[in-house]
Structures are given as structure tokens and as C-alpha cells.
C-alpha atoms as a PDB file:
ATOM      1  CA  UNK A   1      -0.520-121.117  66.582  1.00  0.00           C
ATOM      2  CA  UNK A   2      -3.893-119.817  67.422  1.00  0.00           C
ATOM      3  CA  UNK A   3      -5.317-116.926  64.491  1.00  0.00           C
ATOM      4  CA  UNK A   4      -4.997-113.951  66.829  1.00  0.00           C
ATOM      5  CA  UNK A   5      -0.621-114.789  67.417  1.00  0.00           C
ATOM      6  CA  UNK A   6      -1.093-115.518  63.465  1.00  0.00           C
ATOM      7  CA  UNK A   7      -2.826-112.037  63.308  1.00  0.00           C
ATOM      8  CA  UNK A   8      -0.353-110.573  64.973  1.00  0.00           C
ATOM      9  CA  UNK A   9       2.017-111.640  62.607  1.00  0.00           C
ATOM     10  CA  UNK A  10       1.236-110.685  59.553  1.00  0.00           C
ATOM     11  CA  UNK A  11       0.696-107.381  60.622  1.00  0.00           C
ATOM     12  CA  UNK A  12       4.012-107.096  62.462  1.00  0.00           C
ATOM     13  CA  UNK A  13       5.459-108.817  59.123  1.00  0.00           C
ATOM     14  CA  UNK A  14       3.642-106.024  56.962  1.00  0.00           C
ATOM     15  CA  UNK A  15       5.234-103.085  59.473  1.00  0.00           C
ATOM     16  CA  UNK A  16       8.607-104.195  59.071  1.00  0.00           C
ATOM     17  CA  UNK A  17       8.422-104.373  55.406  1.00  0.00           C
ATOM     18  CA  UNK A  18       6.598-101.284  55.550  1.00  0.00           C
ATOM     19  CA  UNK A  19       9.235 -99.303  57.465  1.00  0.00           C
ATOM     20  CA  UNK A  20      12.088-101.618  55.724  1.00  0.00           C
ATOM     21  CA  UNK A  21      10.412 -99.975  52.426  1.00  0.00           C
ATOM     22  CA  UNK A  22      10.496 -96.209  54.379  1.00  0.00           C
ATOM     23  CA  UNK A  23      13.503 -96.677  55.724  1.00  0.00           C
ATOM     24  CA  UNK A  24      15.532 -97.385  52.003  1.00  0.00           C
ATOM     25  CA  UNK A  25      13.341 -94.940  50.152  1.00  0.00           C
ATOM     26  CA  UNK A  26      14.390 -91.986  52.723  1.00  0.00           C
ATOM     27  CA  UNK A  27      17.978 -93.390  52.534  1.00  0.00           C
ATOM     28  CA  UNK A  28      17.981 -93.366  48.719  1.00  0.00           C
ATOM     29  CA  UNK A  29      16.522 -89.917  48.527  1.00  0.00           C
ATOM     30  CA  UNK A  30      19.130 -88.235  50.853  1.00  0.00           C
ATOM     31  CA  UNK A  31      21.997 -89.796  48.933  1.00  0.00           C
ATOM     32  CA  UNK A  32      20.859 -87.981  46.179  1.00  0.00           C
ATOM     33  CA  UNK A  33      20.092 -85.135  47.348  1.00  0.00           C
ATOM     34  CA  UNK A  34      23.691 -85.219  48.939  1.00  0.00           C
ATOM     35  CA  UNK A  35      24.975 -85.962  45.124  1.00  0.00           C
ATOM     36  CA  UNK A  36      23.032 -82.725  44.036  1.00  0.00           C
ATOM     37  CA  UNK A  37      24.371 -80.444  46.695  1.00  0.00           C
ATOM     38  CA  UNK A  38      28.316 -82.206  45.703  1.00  0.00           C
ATOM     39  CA  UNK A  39      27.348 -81.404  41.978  1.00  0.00           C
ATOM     40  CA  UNK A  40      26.460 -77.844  43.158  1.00  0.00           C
ATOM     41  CA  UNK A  41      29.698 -77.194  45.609  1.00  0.00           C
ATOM     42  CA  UNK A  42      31.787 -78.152  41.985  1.00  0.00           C
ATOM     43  CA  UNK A  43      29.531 -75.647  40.301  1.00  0.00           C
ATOM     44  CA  UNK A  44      30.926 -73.259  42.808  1.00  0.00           C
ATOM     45  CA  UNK A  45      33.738 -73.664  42.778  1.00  0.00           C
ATOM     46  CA  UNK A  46      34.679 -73.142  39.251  1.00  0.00           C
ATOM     47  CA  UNK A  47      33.114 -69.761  39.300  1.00  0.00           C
ATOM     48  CA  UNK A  48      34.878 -68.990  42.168  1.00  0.00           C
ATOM     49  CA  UNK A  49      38.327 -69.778  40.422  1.00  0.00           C
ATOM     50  CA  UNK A  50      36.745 -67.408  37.130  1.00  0.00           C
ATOM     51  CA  UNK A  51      35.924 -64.280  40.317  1.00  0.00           C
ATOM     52  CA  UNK A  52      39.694 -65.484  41.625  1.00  0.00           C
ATOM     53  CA  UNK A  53      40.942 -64.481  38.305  1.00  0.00           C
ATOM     54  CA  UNK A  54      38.959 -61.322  37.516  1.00  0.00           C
ATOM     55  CA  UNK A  55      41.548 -58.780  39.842  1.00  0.00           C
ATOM     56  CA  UNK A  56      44.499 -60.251  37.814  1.00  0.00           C
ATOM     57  CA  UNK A  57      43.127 -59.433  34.507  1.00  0.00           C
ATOM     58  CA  UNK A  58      41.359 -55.991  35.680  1.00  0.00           C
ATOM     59  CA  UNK A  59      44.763 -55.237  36.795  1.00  0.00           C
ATOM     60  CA  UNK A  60      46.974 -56.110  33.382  1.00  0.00           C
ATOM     61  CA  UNK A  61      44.254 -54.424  31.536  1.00  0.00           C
ATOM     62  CA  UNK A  62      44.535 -51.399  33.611  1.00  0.00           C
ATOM     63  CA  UNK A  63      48.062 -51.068  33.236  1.00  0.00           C
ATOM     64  CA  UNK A  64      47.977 -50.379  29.699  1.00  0.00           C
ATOM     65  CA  UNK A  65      44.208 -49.148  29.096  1.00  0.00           C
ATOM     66  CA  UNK A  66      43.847 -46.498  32.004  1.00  0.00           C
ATOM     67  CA  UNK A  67      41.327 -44.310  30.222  1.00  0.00           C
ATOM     68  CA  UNK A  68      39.207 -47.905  30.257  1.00  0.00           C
ATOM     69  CA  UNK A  69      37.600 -47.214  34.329  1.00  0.00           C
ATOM     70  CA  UNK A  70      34.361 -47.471  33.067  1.00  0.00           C
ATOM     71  CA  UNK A  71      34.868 -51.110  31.625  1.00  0.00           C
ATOM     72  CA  UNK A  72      36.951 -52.138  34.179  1.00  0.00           C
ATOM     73  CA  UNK A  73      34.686 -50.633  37.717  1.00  0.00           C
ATOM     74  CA  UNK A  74      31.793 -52.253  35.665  1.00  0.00           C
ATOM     75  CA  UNK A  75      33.733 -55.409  36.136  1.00  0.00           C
ATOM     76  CA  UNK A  76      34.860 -55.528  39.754  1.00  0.00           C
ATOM     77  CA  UNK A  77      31.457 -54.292  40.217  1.00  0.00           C
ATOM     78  CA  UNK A  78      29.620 -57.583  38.867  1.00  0.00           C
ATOM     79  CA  UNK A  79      32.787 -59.471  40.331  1.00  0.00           C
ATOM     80  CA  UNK A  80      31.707 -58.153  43.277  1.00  0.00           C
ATOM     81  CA  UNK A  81      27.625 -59.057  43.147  1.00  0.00           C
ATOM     82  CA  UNK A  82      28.777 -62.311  41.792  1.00  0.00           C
ATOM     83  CA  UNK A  83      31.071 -63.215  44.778  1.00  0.00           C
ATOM     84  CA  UNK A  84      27.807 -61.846  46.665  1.00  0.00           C
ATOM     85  CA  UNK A  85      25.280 -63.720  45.967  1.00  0.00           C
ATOM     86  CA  UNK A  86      25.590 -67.363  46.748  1.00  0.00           C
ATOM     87  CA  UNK A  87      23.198 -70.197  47.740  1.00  0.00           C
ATOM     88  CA  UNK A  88      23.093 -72.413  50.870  1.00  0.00           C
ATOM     89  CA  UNK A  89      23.301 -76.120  48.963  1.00  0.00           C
ATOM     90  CA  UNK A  90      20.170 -77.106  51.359  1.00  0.00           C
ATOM     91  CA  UNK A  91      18.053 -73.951  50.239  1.00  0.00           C
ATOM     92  CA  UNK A  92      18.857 -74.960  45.869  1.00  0.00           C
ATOM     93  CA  UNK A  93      14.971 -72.833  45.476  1.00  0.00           C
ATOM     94  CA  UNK A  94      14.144 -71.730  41.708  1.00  0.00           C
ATOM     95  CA  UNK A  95      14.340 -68.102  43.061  1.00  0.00           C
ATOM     96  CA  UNK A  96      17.939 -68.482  44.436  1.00  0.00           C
ATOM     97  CA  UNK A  97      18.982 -69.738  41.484  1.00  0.00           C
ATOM     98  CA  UNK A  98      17.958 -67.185  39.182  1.00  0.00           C
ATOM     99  CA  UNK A  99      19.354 -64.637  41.137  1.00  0.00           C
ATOM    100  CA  UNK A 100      22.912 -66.444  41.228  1.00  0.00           C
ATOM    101  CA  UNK A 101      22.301 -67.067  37.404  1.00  0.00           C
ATOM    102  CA  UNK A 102      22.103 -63.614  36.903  1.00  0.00           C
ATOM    103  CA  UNK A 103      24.953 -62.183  38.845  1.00  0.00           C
ATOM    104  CA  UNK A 104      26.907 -64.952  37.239  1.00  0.00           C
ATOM    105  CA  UNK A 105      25.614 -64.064  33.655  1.00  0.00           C
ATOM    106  CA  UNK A 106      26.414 -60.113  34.743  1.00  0.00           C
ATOM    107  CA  UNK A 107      29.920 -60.952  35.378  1.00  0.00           C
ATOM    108  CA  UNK A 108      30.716 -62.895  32.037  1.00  0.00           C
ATOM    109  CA  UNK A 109      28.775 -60.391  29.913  1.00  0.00           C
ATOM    110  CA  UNK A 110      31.132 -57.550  31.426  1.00  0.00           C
ATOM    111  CA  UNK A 111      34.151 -59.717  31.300  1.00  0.00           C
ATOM    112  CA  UNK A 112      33.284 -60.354  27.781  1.00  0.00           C
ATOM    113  CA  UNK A 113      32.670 -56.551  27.003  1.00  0.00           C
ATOM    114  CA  UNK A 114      36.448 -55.862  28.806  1.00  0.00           C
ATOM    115  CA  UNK A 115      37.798 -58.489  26.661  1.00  0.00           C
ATOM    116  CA  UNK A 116      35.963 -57.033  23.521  1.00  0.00           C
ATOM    117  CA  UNK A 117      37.793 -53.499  24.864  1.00  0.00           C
ATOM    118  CA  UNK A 118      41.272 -55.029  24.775  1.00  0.00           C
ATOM    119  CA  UNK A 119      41.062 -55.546  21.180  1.00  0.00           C
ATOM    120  CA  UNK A 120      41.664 -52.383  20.813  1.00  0.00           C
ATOM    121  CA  UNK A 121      44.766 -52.759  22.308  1.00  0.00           C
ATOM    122  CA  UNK A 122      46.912 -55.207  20.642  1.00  0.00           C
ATOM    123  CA  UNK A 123      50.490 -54.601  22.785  1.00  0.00           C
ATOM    124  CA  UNK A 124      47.966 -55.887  25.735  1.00  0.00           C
ATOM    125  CA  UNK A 125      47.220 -58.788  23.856  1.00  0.00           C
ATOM    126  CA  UNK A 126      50.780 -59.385  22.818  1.00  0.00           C
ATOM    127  CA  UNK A 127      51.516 -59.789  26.910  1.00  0.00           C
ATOM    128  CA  UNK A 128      52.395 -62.895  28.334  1.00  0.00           C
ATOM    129  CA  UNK A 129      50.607 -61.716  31.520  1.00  0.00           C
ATOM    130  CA  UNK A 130      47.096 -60.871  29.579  1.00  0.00           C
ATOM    131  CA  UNK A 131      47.951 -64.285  27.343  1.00  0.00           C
ATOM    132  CA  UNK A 132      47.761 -66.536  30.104  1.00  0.00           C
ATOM    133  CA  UNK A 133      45.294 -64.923  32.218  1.00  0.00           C
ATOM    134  CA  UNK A 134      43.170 -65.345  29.113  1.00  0.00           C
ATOM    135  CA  UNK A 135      43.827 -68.765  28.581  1.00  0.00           C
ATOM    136  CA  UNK A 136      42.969 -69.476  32.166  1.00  0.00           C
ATOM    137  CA  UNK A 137      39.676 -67.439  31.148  1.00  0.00           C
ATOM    138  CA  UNK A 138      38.862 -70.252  28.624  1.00  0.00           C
ATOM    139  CA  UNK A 139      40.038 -73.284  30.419  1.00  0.00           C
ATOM    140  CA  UNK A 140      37.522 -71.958  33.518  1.00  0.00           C
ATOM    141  CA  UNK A 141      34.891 -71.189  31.320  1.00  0.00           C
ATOM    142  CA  UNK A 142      35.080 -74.688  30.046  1.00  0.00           C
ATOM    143  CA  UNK A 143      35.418 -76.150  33.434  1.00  0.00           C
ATOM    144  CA  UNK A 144      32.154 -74.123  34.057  1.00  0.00           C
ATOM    145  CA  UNK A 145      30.337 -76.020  31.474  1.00  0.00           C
ATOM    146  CA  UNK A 146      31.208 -79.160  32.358  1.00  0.00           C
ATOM    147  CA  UNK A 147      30.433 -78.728  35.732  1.00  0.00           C
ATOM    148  CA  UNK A 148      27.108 -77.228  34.873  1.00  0.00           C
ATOM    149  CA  UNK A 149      26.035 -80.513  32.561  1.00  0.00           C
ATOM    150  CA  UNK A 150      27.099 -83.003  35.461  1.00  0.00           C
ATOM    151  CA  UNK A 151      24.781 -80.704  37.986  1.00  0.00           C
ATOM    152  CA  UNK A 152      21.917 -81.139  35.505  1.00  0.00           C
ATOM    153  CA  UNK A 153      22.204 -84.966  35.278  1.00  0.00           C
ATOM    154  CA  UNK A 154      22.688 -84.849  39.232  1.00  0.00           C
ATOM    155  CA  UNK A 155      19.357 -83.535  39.234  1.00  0.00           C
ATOM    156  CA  UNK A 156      17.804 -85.498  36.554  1.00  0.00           C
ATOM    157  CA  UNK A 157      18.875 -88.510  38.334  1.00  0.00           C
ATOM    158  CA  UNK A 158      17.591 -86.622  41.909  1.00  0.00           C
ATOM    159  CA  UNK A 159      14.150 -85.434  40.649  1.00  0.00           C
ATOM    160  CA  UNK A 160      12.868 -88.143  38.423  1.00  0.00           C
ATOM    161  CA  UNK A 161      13.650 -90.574  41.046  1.00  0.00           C
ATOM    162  CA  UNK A 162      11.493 -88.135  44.097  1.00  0.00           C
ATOM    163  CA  UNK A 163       9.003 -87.784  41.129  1.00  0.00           C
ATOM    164  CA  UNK A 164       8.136 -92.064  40.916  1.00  0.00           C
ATOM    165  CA  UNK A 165       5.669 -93.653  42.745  1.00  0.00           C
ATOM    166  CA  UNK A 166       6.034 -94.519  45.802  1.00  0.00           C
ATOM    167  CA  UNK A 167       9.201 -92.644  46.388  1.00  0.00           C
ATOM    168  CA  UNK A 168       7.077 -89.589  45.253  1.00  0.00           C
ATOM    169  CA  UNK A 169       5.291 -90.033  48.887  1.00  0.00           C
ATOM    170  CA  UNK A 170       8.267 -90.920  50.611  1.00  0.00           C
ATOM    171  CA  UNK A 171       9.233 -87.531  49.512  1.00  0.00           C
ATOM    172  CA  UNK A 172       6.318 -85.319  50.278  1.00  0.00           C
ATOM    173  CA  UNK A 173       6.082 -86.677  53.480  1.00  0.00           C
ATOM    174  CA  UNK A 174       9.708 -85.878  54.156  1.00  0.00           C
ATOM    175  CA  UNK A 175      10.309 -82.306  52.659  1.00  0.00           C
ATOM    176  CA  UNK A 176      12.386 -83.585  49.639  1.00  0.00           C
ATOM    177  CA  UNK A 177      11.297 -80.288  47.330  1.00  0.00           C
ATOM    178  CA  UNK A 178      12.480 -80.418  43.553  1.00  0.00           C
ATOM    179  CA  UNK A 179      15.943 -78.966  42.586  1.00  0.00           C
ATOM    180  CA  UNK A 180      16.224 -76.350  39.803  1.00  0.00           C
ATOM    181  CA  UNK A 181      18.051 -77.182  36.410  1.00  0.00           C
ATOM    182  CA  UNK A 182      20.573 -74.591  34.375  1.00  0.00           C
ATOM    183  CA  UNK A 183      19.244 -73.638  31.466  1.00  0.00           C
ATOM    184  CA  UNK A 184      20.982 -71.778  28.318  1.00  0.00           C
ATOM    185  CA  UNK A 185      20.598 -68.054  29.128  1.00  0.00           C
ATOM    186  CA  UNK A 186      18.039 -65.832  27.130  1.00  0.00           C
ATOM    187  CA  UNK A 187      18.721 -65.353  23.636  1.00  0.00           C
ATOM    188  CA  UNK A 188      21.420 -67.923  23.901  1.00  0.00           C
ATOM    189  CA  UNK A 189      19.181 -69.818  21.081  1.00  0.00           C
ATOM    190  CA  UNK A 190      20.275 -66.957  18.641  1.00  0.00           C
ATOM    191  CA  UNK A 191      23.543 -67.027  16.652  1.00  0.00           C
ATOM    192  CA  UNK A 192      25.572 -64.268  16.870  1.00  0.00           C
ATOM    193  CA  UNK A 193      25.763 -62.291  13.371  1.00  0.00           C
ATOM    194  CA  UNK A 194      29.145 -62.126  12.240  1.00  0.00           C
ATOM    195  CA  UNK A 195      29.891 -59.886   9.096  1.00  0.00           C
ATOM    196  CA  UNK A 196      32.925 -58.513   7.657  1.00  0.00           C
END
């Protein structure tokens, strides 16, 4: 073998590993990224099934609260934006987020403020109807967090790994941008202050 054909073939030998290295690198990155945007369609759908379940209990609540409207169009109203405002899994940008945090955080804070209004009315409360529609309230909400921890360790996993050297230039050279994480709304580091 003369030194050029050996030439020749370490370089060739250094390409292939080269693009080998490329090739499971990209590979690696998109099945994560797919992962994240699996973790985010779950995410979804949970607070769709809350918004699913908003009419029902707008509706029992009506039925026995009428002079309520206020409460209750403030509601549908953030039901509404929530159901809105959604984010294309392939465009997961800090700014989208936020903006689906908020009209997410809009809706529970007025579905908490309707639920704080049916204390006042304890033959609502006494209804199977408003019972189980609240239970389903708490089992979502649940569902919700859950769904919202196994999305943040989706995108632990995701961005430390586009983060590490070499993938990290794997990454830039492909487009593979860092995903946002949920974080604890503001003054969520606060306990309430209960007194009787």
C-alpha cells in the first residue's frame, strides 16, 4: 500500500467516524426533542380535560347562584383565553410559554374565586352534580401536576444533554434551541395566612 492509498484512508476512516459521530448525535437530539414535545402534548391535554369541565360547573353553579354573572362570565371568559392560547410543540419559545402560563394561571385563579363563591352556598355544595364535578376539579388538578414535573425532567434530560460538549455543536449547527421549564407561579413561595 503506497502512503498516498494509506492517506486516503485515514482520512476516509476519520469522515466516517466523523459523520458516524454527526449522524448519532443529531439522532439522539431529535429523540429528545420528540420526548419533550410528547411530555408537552400530556401537559395539554390535562388542561384541556380542566377547560372540558369548566361549562359543567359554570352551569350547576348558575343554577342555584344566578345573581353570581360576574364570577361566573369572569370564568368562561379566562376559559375562553385559556382554550385560546396554545403553543405549536415545535415553536416551545420562553415567550409562548409565559403567555400560555398566564392564561392557564387566569383560569385557575377565577375557578378558584367561583369555588371560593360557592361557599356561600352550601345546598350547591350538598349536590351530587357540584360534588363530583369538584372532585373531577381535584383529580385534574393533580393530573396537571404530575404532568407538569414529568415535562420538566423531559427537558432536563433534553437541555443538559444539547448543553454537553460536543453535542452542544451538533446542536447549534442544527437549530436545536433550549426548551423552557414550569416554574411555581409568583408568590407561590408565600403561604397562605389562614386565621380564624
Amino acid at each position: 500500500m503506497t502512503k498516498k492509498q494509506r492517506n486516503s484512508l485515514i482520512i476516509g476512516g476519520v469522515l466516517f467516524v466523523l459523520i458516524l459521530f454527526f449522524g448519532i448525535t443529531y439522532n439522539g437530539l431529535v429523540q429528545k426533542e420528540e420526548n419533550v414535545e410528547k411530555a408537552w402534548a400530556q401537559v395539554e391535554t390535562v388542561y384541556q380535560r380542566r377547560a372540558d369541565l369548566v361549562p359543567n360547573l359554570v352551569n350547576t353553579v348558575k343554577g342555584v347562584a344566578d345573581y353570581e354573572k360576574e364570577t361566573l362570565e369572569a370564568v368562561m371568559n379566562a376559559r375562553a383565553q385559556a382554550t385560546a392560547t396554545t403553543i405549536d410543540p415545535q415553536n416551545l419559545t420562553k415567550e409562548n410559554f409565559d403567555a400560555f402560563n398566564q392564561a392557564q394561571s387566569n383560569l385557575s385563579g377565577s375557578i378558584n374565586r367561583l369555588l371560593a363563591v360557592v361557599e356561600r352556598y352550601p345546598e350547591l355544595k350538598a349536590t351530587q352534580n357540584f360534588s363530583e364535578l369538584q372532585q373531577q376539579l381535584e383529580s385534574t388538578e393533580n393530573r396537571i401536576s404530575v404532568e407538569r414535573q414529568r415535562y420538566n425532567e423531559t427537558v432536563n434530560t433534553y437541555n443538559g444533554n444539547r448543553k454537553k460538549f460536543p453535542t452542544n455543536v451538533v446542536a447549534g449547527i442544527f437549530g436545536f434551541s433550549e426548551k423552557p421549564y414550569y416554574q411555581a407561579d409568583a408568590g407561590a413561595e408565600k403561604a397562605p395566612e389562614v386565621s380564624f
